[in-house]
Protein backbone atom coordinates (compact mmCIF):
# COMPACT_ATOMS: atom_id res chain seq x y z
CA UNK A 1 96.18 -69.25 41.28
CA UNK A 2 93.69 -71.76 43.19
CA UNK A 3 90.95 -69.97 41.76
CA UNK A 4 92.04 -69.85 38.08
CA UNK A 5 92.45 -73.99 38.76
CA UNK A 6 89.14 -74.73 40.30
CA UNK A 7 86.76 -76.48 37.37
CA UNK A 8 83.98 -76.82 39.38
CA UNK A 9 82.46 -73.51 37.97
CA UNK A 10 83.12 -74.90 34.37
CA UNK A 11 81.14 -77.95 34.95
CA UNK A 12 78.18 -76.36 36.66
CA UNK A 13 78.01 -73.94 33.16
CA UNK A 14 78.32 -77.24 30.76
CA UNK A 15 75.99 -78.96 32.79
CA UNK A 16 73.44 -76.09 32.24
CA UNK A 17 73.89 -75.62 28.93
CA UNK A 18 73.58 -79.46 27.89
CA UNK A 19 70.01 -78.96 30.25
CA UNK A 20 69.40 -76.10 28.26
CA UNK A 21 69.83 -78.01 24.61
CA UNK A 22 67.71 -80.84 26.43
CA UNK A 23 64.89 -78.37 27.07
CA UNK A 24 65.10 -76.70 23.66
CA UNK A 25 64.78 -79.71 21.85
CA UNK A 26 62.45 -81.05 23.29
CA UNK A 27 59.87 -77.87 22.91
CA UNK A 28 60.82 -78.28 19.13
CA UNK A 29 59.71 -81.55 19.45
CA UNK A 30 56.55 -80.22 21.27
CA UNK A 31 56.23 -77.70 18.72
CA UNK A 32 56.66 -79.87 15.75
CA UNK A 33 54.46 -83.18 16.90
CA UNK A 34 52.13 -81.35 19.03
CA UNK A 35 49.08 -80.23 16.83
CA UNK A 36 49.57 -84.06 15.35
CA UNK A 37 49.22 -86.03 18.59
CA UNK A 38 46.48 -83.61 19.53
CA UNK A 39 44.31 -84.59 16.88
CA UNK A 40 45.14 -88.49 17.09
CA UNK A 41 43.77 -88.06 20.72
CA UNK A 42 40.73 -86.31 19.11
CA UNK A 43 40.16 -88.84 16.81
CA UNK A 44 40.34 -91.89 19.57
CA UNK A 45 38.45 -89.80 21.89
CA UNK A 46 35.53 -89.54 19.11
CA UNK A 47 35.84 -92.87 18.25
CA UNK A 48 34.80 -93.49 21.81
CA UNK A 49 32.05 -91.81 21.54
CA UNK A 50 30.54 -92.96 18.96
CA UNK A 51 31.69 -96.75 20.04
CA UNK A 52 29.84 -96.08 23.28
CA UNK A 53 26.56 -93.99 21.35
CA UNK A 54 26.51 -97.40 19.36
CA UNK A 55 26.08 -100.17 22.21
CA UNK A 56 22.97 -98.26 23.85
């Protein structure tokens, strides 16, 4: 009967899945904003460049 009481076990699973939805959407996220903030970075980075080409 102790065992069938004891909610330790149930926490440790609800804990892991809440980490679980916390992982899944944020690789969504990832997925979805990814290839955008990638080429914002590309865009600053050549902007640098060229800033940089300019002052010599």
């Amino acid at each position: 009967m102790r065992l069938l009481r004891c909610e330790k076990g149930a926490t440790a699973v609800e804990y892991a899945m809440i980490i679980g939805l916390i992982a899944l959407f944020a690789f969504a996220a990832y997925m979805a904003l990814g290839k955008q903030v990638q080429r914002i970075i590309g865009q600053m980075w050549q902007n640098m460049k060229e800033a940089k080409a300019g002052g010599e």
